[in-house]
N, C-alpha and C. Protein backbone atom coordinates (compact mmCIF):
# COMPACT_ATOMS: atom_id res chain seq x y z
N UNK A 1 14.37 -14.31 21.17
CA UNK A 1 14.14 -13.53 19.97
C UNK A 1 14.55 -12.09 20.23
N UNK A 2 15.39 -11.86 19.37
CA UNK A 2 16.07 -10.21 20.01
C UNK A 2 15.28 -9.00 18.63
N UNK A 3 14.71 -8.03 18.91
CA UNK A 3 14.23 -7.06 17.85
C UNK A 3 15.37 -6.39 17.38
N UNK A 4 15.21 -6.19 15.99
CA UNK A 4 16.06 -4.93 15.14
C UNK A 4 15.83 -3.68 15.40
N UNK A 5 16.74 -2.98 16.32
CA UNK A 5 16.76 -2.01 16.37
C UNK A 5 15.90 -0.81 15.29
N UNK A 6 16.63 -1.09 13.54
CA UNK A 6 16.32 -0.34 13.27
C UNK A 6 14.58 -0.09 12.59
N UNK A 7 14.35 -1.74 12.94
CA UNK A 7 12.51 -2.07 12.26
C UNK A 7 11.75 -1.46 13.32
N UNK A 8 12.24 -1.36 14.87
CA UNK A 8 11.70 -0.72 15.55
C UNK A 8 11.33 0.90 15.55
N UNK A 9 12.86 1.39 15.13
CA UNK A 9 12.81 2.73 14.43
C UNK A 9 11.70 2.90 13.58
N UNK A 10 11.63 2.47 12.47
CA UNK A 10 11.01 2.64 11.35
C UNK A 10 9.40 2.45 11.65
N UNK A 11 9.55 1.42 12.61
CA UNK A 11 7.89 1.31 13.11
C UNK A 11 7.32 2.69 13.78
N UNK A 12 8.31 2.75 14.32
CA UNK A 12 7.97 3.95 15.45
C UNK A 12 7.64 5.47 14.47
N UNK A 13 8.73 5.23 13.36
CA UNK A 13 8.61 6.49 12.52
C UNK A 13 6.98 6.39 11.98
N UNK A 14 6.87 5.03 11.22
CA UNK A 14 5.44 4.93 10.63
C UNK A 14 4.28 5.19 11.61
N UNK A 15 4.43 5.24 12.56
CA UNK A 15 3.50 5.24 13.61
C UNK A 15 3.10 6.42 13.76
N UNK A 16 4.49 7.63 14.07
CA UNK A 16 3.88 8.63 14.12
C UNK A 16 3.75 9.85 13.14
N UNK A 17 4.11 9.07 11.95
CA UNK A 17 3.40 9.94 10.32
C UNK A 17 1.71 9.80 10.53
N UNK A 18 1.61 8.34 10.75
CA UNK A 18 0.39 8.00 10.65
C UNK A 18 -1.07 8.98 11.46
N UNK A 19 -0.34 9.21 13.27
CA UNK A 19 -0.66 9.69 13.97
C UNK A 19 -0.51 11.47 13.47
N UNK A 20 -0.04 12.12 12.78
CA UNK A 20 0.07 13.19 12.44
C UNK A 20 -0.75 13.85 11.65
N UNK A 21 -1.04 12.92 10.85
CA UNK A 21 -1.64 12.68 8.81
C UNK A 21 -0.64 12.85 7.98
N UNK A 22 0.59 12.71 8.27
CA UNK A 22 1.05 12.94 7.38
C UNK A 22 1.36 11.29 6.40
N UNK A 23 0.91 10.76 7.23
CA UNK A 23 0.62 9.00 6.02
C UNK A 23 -0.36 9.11 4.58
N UNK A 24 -1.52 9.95 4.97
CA UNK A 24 -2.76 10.40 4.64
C UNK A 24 -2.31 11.59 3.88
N UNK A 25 -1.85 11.61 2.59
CA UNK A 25 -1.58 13.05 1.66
C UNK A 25 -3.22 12.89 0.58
N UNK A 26 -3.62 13.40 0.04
CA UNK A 26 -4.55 14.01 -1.04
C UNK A 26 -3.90 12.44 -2.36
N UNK A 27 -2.65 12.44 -2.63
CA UNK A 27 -2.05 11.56 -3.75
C UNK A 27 -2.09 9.75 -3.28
N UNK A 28 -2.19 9.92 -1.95
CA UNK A 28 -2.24 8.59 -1.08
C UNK A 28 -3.64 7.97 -1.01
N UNK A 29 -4.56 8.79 -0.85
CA UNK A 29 -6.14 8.59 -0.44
C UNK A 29 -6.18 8.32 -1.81
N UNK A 30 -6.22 8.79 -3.04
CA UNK A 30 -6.41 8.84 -4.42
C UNK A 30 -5.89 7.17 -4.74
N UNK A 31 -4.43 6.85 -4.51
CA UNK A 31 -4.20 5.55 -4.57
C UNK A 31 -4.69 4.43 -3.83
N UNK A 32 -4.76 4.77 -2.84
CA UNK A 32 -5.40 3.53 -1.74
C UNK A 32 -7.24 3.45 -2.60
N UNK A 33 -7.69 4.41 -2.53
CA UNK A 33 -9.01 3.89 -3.56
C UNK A 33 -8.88 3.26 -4.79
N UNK A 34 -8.09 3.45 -5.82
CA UNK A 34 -7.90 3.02 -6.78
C UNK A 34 -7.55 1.52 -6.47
N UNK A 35 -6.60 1.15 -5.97
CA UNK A 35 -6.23 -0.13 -5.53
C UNK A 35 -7.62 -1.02 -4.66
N UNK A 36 -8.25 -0.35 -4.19
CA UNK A 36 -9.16 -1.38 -3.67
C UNK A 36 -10.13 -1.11 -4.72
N UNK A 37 -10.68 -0.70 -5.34
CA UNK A 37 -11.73 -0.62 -6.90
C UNK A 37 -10.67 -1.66 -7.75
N UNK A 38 -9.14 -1.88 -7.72
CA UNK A 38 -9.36 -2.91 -8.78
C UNK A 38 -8.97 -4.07 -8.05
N UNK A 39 -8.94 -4.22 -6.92
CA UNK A 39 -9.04 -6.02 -6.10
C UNK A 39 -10.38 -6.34 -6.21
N UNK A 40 -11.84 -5.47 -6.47
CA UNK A 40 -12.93 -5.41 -6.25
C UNK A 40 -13.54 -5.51 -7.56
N UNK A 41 -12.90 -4.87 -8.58
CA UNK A 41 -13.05 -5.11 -10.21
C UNK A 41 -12.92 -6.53 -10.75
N UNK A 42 -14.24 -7.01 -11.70
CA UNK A 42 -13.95 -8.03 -12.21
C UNK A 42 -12.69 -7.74 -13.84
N UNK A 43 -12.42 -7.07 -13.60
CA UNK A 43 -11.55 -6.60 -15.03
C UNK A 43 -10.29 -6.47 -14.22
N UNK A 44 -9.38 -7.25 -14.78
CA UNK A 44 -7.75 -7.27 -14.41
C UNK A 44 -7.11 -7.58 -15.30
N UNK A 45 -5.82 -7.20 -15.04
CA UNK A 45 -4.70 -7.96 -15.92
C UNK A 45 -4.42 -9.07 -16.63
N UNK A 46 -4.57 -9.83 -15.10
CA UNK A 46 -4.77 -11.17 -15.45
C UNK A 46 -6.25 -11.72 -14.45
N UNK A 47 -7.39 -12.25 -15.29
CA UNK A 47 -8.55 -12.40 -14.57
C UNK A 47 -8.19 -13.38 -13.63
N UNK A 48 -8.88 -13.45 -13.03
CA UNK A 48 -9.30 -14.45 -11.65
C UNK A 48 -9.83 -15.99 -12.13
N UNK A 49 -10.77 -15.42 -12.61
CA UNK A 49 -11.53 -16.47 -12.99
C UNK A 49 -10.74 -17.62 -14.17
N UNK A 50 -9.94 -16.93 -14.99
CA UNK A 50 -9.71 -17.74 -16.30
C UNK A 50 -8.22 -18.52 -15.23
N UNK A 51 -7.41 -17.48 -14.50
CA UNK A 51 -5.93 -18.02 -13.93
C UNK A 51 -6.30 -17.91 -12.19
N UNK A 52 -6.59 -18.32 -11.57
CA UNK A 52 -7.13 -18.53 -10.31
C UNK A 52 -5.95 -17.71 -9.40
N UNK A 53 -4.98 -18.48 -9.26
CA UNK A 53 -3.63 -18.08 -8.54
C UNK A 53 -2.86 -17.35 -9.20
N UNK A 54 -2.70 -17.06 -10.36
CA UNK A 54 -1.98 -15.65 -11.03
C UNK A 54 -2.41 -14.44 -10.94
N UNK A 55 -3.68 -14.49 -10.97
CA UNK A 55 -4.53 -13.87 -11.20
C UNK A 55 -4.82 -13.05 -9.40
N UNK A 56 -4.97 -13.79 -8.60
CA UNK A 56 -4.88 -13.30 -7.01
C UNK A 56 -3.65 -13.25 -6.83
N UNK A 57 -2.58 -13.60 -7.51
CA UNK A 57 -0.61 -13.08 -7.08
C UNK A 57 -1.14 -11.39 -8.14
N UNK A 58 -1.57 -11.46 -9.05
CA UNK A 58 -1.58 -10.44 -9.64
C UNK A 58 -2.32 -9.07 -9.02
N UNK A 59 -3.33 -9.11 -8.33
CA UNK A 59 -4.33 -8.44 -6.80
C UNK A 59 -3.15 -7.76 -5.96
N UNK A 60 -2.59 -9.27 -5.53
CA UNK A 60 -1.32 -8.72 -4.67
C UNK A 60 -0.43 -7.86 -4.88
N UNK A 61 0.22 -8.22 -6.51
CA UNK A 61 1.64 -7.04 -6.51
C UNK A 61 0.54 -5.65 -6.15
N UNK A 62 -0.20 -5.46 -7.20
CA UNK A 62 -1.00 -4.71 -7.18
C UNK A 62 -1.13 -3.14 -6.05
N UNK A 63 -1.81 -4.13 -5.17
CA UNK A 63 -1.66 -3.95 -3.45
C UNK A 63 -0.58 -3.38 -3.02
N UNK A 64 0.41 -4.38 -2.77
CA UNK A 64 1.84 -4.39 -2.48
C UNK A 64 2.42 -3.13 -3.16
N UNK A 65 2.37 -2.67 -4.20
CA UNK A 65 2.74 -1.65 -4.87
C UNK A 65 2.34 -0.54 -4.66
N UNK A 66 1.18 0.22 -4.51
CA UNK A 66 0.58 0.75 -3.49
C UNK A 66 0.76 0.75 -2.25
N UNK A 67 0.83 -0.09 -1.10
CA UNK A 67 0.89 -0.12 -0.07
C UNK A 67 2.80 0.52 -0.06
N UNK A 68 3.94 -0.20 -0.74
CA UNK A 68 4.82 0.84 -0.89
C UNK A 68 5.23 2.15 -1.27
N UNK A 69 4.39 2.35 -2.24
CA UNK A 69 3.99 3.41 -2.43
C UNK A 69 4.04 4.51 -1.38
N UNK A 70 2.78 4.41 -0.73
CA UNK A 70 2.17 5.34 0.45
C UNK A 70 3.34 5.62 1.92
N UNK A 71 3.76 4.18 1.78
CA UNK A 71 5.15 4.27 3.01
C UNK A 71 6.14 5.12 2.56
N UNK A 72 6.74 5.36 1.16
CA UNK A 72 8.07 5.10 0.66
C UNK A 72 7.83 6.68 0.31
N UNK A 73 6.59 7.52 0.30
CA UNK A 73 6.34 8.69 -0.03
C UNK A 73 5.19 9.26 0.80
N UNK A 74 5.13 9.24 2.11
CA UNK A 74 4.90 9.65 2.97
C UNK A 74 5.34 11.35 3.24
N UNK A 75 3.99 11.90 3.29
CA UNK A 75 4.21 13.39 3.44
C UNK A 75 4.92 14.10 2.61
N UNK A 76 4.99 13.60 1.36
CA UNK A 76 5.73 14.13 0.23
C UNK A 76 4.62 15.31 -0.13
N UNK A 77 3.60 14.79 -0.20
CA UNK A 77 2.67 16.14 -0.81
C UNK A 77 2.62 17.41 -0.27
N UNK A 78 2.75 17.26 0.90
CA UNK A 78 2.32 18.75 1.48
C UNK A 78 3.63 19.65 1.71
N UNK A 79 3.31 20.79 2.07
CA UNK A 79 3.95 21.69 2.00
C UNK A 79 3.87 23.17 2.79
């Protein structure tokens, strides 16, 4: 199994935003709460309860969207 050079890069980059704070902006903390208040909310898009598996794919983008988010705009806030 040979590693990608450049996922290693990118790991390494995420690693040390993370280690800095600069992962951690004021607009990031704000989203990462919001996103776990609505995996934790019985009120969604699409409920849980009525669509079982749409409804937890729907949690996910959710997540997923956020979680890109925070990578993809990393240390954008500060200044």
């Amino acid at each position: 199994m040979q590693l990608d050079k450049r996922k290693v890069d990118e790991t390494r980059k995420l690693f040390e935003a993370s280690r800095k704070g600069e992962l951690w902006t004021p607009r990031n903390i704000i989203l990462a709460i919001i996103a776990v208040l609505y995996l934790v909310s019985p009120i969604d898009f699409v409920p849980d309860w009525l669509f079982p598996v749409v409804g937890w794919l729907d949690d996910a983008g959710v997540l997923a969207a956020v979680v890109c988010w925070i990578l993809t705009h990393r240390g954008a806030d500060k200044s």
